[in-house]
N, C-alpha and C. Protein backbone atom coordinates (compact mmCIF):
# COMPACT_ATOMS: atom_id res chain seq x y z
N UNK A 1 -3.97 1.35 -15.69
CA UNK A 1 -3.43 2.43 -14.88
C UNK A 1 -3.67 2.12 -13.41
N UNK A 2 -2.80 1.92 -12.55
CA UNK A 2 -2.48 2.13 -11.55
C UNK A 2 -2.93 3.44 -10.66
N UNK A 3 -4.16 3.27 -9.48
CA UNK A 3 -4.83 4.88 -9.03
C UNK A 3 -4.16 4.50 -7.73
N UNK A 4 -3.83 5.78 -7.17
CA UNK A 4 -3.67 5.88 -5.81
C UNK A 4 -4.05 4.80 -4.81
N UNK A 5 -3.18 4.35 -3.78
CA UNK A 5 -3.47 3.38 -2.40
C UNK A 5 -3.77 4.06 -1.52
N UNK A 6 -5.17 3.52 -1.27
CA UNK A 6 -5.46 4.13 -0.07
C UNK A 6 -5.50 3.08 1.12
N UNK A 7 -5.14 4.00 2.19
CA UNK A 7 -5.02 3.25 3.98
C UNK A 7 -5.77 1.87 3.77
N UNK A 8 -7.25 2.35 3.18
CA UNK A 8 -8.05 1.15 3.74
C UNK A 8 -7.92 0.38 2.62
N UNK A 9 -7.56 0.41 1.53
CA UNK A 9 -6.71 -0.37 0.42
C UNK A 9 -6.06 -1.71 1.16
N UNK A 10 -5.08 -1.05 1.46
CA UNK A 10 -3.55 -1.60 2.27
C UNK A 10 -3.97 -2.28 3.45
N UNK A 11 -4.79 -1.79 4.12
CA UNK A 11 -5.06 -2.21 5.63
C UNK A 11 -5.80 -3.88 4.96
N UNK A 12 -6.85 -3.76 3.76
CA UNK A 12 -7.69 -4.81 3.41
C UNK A 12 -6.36 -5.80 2.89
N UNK A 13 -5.68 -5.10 1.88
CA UNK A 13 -4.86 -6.28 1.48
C UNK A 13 -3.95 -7.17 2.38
N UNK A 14 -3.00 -6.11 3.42
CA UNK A 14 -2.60 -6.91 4.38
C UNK A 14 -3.49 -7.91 5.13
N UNK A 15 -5.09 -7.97 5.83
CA UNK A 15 -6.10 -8.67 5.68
C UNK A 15 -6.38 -9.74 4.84
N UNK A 16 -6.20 -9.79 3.50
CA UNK A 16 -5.69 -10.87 2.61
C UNK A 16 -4.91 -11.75 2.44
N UNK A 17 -3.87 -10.85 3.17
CA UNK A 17 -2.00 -11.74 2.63
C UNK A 17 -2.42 -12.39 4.38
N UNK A 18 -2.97 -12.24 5.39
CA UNK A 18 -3.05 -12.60 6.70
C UNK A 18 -3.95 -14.29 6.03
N UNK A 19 -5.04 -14.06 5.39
CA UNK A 19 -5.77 -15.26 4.82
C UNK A 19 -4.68 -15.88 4.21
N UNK A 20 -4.57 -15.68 3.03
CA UNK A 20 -3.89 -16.61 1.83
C UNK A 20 -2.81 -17.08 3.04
N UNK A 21 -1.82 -16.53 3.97
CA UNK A 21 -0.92 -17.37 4.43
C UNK A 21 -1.32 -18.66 5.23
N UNK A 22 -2.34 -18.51 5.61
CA UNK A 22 -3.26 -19.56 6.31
C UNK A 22 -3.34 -20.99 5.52
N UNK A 23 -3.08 -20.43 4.50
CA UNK A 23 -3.06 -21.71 3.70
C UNK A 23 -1.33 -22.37 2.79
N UNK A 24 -0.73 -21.94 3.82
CA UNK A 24 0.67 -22.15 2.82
C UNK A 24 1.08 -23.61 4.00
N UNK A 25 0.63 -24.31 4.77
CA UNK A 25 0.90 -25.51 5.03
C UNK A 25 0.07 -26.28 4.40
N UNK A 26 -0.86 -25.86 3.44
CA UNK A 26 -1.58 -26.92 2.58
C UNK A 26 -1.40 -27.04 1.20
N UNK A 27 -1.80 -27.63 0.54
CA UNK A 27 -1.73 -28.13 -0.89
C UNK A 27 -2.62 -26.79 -1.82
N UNK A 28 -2.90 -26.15 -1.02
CA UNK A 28 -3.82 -25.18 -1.85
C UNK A 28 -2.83 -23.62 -2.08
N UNK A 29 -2.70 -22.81 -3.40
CA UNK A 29 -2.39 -21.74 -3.11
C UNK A 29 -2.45 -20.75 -2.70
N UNK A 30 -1.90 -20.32 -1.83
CA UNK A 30 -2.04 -18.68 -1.18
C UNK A 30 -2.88 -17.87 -1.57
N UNK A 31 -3.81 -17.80 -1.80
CA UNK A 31 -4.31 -16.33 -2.26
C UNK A 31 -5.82 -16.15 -1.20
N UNK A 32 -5.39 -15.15 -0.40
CA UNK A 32 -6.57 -14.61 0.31
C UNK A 32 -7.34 -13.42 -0.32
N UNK A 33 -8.63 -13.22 -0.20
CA UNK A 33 -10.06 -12.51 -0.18
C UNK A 33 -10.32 -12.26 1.12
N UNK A 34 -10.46 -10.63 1.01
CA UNK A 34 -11.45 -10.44 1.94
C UNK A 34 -12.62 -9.45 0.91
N UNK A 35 -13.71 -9.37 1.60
CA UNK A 35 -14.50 -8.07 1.22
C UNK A 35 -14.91 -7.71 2.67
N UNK A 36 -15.37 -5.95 1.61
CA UNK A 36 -15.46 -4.43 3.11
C UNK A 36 -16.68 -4.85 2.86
N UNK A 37 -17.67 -4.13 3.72
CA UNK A 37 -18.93 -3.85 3.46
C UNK A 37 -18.76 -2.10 3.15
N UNK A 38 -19.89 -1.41 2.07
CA UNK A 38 -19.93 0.07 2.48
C UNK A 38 -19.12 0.95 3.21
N UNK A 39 -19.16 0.57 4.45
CA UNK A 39 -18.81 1.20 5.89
C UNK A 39 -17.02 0.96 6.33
N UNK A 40 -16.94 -0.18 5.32
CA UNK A 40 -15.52 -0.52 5.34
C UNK A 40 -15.33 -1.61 6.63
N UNK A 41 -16.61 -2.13 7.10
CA UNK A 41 -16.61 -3.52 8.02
C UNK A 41 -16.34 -4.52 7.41
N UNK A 42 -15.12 -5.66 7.63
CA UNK A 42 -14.86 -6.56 6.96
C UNK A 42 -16.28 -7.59 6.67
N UNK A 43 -16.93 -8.22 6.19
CA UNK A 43 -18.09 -8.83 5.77
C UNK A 43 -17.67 -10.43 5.80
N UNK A 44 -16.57 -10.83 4.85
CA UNK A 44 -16.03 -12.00 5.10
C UNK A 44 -14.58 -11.56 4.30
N UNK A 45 -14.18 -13.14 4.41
CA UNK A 45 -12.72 -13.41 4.06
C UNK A 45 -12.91 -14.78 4.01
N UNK A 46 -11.60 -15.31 2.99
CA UNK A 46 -11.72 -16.65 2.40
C UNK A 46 -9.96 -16.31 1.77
N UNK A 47 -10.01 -18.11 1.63
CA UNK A 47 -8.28 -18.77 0.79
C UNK A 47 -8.87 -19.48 0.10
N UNK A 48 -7.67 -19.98 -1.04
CA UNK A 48 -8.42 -21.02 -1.73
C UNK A 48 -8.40 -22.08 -0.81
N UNK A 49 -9.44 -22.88 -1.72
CA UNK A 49 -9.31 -24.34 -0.66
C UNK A 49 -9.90 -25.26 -1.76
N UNK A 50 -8.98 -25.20 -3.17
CA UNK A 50 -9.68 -25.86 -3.79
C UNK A 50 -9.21 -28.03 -4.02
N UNK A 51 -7.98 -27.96 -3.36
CA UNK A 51 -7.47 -29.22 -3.21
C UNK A 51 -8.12 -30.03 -1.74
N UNK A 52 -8.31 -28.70 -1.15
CA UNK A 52 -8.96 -28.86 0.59
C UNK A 52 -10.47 -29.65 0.59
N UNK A 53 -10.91 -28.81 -0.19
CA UNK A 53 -12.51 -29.27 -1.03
C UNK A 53 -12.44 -30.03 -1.92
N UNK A 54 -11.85 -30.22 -2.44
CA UNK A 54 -12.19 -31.07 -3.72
C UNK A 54 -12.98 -30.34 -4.81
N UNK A 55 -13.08 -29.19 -5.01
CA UNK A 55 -13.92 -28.33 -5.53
C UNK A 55 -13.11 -27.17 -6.48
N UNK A 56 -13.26 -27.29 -7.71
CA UNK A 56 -12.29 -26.82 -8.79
C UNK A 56 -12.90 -24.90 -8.67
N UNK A 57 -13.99 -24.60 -8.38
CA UNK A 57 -14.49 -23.37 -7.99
C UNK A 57 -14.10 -22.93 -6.38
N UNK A 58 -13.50 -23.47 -5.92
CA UNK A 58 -13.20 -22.96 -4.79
C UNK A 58 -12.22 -22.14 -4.22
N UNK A 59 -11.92 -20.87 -5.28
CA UNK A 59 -11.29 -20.16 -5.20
C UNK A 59 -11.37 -18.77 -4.38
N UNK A 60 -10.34 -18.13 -3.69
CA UNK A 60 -10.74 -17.14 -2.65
C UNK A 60 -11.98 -16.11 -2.40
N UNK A 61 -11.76 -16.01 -3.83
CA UNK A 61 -12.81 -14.86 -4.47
C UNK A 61 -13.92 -15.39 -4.56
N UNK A 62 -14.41 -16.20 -4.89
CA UNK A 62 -15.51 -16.98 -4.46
C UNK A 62 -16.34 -17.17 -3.49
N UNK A 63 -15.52 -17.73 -2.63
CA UNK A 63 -15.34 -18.22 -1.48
C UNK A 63 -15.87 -16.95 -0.52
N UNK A 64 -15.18 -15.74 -0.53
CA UNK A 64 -15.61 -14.45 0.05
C UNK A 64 -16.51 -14.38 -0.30
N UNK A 65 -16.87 -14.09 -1.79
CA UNK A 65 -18.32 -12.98 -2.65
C UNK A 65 -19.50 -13.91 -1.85
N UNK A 66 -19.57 -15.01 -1.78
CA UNK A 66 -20.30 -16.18 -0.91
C UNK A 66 -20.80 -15.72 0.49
N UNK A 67 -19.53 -15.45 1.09
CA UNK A 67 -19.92 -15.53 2.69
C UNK A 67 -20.40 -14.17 2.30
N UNK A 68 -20.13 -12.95 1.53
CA UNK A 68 -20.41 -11.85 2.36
C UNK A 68 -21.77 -11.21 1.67
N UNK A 69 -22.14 -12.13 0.41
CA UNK A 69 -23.50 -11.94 0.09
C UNK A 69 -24.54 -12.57 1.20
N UNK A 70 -24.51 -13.28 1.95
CA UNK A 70 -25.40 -14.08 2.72
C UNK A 70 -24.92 -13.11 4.33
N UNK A 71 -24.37 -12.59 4.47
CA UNK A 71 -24.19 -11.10 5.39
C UNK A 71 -23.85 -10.05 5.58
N UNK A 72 -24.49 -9.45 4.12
CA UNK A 72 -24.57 -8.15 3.66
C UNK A 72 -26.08 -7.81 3.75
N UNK A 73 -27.04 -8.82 3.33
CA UNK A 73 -28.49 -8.69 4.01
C UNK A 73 -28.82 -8.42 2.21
N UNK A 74 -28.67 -8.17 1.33
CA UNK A 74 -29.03 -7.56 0.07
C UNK A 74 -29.37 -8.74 -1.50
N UNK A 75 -29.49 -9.80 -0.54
CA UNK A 75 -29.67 -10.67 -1.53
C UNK A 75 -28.21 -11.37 -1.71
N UNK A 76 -27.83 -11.43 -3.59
CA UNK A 76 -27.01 -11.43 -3.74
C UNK A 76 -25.83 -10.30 -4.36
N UNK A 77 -26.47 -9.47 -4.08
CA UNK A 77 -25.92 -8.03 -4.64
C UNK A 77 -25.16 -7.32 -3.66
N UNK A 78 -23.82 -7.07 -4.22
CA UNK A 78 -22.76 -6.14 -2.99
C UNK A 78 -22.24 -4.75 -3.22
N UNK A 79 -23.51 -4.35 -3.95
CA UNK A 79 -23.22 -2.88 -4.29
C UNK A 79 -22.61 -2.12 -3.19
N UNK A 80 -21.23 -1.21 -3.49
CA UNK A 80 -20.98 -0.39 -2.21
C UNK A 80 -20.07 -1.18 -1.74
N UNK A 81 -19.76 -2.58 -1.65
CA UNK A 81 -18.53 -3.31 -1.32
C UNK A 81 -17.15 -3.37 -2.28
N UNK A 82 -16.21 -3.69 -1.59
CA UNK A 82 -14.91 -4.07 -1.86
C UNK A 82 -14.15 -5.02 -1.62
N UNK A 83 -13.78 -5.77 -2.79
CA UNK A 83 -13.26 -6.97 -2.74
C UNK A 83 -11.72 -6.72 -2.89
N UNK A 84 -11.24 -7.02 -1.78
CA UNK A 84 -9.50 -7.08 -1.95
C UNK A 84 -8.83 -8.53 -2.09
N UNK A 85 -8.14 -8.78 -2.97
CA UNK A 85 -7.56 -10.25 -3.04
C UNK A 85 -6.17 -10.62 -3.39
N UNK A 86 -5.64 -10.94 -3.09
CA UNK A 86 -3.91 -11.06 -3.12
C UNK A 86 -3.26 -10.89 -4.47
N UNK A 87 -4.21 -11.71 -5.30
CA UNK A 87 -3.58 -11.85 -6.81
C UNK A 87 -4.49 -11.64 -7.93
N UNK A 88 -4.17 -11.30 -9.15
CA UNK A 88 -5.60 -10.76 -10.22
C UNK A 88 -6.46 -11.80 -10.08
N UNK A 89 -7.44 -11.75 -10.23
CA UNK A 89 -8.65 -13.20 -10.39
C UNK A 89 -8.54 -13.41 -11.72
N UNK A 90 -8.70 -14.80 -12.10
CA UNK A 90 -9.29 -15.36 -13.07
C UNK A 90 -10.33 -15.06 -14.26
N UNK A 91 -10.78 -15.84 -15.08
CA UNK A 91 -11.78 -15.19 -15.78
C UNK A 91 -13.35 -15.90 -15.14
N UNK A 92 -12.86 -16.73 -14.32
CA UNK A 92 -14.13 -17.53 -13.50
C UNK A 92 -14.14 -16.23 -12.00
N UNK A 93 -13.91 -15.95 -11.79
CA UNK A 93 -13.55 -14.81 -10.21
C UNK A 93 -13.93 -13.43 -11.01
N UNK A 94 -13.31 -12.93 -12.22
CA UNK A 94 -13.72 -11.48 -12.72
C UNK A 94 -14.91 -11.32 -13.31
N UNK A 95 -15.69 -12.77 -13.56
CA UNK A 95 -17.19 -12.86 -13.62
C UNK A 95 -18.13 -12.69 -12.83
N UNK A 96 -17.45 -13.65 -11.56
CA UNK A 96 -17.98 -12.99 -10.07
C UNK A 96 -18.15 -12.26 -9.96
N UNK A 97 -17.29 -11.18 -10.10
CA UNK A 97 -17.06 -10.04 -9.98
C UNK A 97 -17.65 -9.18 -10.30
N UNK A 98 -18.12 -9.24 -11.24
CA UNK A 98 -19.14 -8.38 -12.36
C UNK A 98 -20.53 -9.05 -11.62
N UNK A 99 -20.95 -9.88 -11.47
CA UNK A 99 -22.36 -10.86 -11.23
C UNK A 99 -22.71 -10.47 -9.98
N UNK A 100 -21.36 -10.16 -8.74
CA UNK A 100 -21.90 -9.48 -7.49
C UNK A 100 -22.33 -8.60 -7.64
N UNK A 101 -21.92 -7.54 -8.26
CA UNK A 101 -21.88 -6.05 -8.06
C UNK A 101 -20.97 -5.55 -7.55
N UNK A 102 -20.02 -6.25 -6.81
CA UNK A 102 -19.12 -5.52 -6.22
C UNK A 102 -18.66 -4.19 -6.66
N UNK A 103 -18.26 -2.66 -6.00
CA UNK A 103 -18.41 -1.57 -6.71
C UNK A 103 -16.82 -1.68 -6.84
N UNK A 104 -15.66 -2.32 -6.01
CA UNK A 104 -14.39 -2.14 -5.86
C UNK A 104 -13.88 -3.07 -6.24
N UNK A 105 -12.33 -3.44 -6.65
CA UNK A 105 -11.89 -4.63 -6.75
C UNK A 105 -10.52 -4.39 -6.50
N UNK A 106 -9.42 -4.49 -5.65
CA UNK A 106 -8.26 -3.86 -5.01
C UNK A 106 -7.55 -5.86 -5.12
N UNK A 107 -6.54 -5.66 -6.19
CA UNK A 107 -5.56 -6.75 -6.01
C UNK A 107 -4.38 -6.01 -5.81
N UNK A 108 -3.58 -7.24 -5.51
CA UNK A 108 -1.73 -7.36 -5.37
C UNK A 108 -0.95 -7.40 -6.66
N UNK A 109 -0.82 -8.40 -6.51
CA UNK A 109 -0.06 -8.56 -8.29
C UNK A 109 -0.88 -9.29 -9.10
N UNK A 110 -0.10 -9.00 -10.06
CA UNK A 110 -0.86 -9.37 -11.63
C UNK A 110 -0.29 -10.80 -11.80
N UNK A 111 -1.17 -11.45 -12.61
CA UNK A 111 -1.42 -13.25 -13.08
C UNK A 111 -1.08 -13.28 -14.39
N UNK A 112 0.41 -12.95 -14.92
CA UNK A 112 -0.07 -13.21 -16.42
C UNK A 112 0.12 -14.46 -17.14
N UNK A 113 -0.10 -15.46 -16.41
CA UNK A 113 -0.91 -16.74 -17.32
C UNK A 113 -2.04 -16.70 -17.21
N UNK A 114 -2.98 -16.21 -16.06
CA UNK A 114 -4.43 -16.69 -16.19
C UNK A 114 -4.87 -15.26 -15.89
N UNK A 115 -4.12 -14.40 -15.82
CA UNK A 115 -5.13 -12.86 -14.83
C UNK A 115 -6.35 -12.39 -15.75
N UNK A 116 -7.42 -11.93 -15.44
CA UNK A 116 -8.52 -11.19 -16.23
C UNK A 116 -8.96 -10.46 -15.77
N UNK A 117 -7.96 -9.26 -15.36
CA UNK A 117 -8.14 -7.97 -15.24
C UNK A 117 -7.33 -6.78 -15.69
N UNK A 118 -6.75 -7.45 -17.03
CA UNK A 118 -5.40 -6.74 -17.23
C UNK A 118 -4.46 -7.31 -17.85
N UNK A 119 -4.06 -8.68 -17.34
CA UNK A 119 -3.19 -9.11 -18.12
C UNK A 119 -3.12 -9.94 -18.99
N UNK A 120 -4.13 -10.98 -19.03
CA UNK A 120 -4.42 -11.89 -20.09
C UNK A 120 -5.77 -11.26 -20.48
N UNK A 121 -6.76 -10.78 -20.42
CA UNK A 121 -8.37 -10.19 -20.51
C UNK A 121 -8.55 -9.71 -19.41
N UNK A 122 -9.60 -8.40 -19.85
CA UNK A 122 -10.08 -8.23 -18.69
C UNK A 122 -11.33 -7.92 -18.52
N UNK A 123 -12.12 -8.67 -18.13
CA UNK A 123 -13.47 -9.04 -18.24
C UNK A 123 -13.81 -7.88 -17.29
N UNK A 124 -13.46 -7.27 -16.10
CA UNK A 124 -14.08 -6.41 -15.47
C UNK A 124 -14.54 -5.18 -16.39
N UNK A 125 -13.33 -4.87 -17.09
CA UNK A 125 -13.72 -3.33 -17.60
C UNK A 125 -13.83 -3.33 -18.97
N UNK A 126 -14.80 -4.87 -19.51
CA UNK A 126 -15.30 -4.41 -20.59
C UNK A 126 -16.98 -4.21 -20.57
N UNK A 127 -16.72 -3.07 -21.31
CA UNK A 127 -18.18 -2.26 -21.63
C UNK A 127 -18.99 -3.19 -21.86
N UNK A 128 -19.03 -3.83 -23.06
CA UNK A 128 -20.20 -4.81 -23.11
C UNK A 128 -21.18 -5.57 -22.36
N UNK A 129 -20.20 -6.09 -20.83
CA UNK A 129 -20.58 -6.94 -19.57
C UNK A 129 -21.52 -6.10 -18.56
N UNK A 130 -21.56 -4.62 -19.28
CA UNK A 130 -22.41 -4.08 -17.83
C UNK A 130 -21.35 -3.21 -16.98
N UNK A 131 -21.89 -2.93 -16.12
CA UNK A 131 -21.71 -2.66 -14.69
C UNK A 131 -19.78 -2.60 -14.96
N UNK A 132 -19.29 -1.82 -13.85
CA UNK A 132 -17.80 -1.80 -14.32
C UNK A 132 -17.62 -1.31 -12.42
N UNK A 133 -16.75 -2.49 -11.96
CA UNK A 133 -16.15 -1.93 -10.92
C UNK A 133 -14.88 -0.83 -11.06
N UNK A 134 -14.62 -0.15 -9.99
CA UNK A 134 -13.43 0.63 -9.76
C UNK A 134 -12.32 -0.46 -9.51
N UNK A 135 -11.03 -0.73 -9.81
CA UNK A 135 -10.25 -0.93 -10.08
C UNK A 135 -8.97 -0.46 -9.33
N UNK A 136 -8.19 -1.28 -8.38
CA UNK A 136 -6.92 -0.89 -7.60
C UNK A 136 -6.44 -2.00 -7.80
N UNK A 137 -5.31 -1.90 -8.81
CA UNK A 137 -4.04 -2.88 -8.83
C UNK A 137 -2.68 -2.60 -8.71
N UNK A 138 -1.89 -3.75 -8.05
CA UNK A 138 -0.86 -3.47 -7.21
C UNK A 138 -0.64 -3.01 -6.19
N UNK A 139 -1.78 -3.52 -5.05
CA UNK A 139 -1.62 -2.38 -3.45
C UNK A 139 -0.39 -3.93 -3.05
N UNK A 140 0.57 -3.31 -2.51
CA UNK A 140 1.34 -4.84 -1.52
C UNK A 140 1.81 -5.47 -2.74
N UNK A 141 2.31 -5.55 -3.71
CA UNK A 141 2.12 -6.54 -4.91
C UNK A 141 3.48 -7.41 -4.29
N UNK A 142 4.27 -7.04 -3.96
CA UNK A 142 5.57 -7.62 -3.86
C UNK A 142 5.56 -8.40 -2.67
N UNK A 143 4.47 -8.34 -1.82
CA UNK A 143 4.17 -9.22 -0.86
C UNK A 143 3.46 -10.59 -1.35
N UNK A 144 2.20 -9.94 -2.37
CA UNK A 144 1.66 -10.86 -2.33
C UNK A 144 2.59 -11.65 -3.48
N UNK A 145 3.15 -11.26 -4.18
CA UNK A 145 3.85 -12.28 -5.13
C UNK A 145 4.86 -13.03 -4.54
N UNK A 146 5.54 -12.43 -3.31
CA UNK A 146 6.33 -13.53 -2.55
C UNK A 146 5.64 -14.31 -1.58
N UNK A 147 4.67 -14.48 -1.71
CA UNK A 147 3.92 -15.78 -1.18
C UNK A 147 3.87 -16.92 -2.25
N UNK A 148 3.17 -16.32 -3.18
CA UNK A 148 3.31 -17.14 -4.30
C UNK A 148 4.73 -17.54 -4.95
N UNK A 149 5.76 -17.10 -4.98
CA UNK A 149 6.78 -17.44 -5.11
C UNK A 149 7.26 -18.56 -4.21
N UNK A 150 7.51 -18.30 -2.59
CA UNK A 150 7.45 -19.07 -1.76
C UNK A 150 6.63 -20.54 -2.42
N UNK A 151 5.39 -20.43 -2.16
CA UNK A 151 4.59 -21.59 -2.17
C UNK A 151 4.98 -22.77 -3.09
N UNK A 152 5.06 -22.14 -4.75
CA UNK A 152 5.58 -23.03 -5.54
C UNK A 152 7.45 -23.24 -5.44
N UNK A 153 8.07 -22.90 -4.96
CA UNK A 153 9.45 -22.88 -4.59
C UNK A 153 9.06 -24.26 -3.82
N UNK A 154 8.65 -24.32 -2.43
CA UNK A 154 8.29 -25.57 -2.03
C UNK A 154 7.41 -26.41 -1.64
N UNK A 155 6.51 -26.57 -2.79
CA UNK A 155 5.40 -27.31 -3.09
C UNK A 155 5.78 -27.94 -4.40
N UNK A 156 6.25 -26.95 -5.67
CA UNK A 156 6.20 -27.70 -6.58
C UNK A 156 7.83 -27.84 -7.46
N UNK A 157 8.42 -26.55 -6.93
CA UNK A 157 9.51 -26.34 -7.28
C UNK A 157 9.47 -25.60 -8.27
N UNK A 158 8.72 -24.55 -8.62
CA UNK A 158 8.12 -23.97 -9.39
C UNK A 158 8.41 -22.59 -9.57
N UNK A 159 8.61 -21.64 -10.34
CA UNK A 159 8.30 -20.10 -9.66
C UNK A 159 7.17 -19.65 -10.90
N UNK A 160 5.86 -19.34 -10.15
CA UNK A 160 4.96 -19.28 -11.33
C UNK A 160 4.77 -17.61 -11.68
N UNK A 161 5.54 -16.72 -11.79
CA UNK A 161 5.60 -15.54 -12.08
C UNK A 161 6.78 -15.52 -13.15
């Protein structure tokens, strides 16, 4: 189910789609992360950069939960934060996810070859794992999926939706 968009929803995701485009002259796909802090202060932001790195974990979501645990002051715990990210995460990113604490998790569109929050599994909101973030999917979706459309159109020739 789909809950209400809120301002600072939208304001974060556009913040996202501003990242992930950062990366559409490279070999890596579009998908930007940011996280809020509490207060709704951006904390960090990240793209993939996993062809950039050489690093098969180097995915947006990552990449953020990273920077903004090391300046959030709380260890590694982001209770009270919000992770906004262009496209569903993975089942390696919705683990993150769960392992930060993050209390929010606000994507664009849905992944259904790899998504695990919904469309292939969804590791966030099963009971068993603990802890259960709040859940906003589809803020911008049609943005962020025409990036991704774009990207593989001319990178691979692809349309991966």
């Amino acid at each position: 189910m789909t809950l209400p968009v809120a301002e600072a929803d939208t304001r974060a995701m556009r913040e996202a789609i501003r990242v992930a485009r950062s990366a559409m002259a490279t070999r890596d796909v579009p998908i930007g992360a940011v996280v809020l802090g509490p207060d709704g202060r951006v904390l960090s932001y990240a793209r993939n950069a996993r062809e950039y790195l050489g690093d098969p974990t180097a995915h947006a979501e990552i990449r953020a939960l990273r920077s903004a645990a090391r300046e959030f002051g709380d260890g590694w715990r982001l209770g009270g934060c919000t992770l906004a990210v262009t496209v569903e995460p993975c089942a390696m990113c919705a683990g993150a996810v769960l392992l930060s604490r993050v209390s929010r998790l606000v994507f664009g569109c849905f992944e259904p070859k790899t998504g695990a929050v919904g469309s292939v599994w969804d590791i966030v909101r099963d009971r068993r794992l603990g802890q259960q973030p709040e859940v906003v999917s589809g803020v911008l979706a049609e943005e962020c999926a025409a990036l991704l459309q774009e990207f593989f159109a001319e990178h691979r020739g692809e349309d991966p939706l």
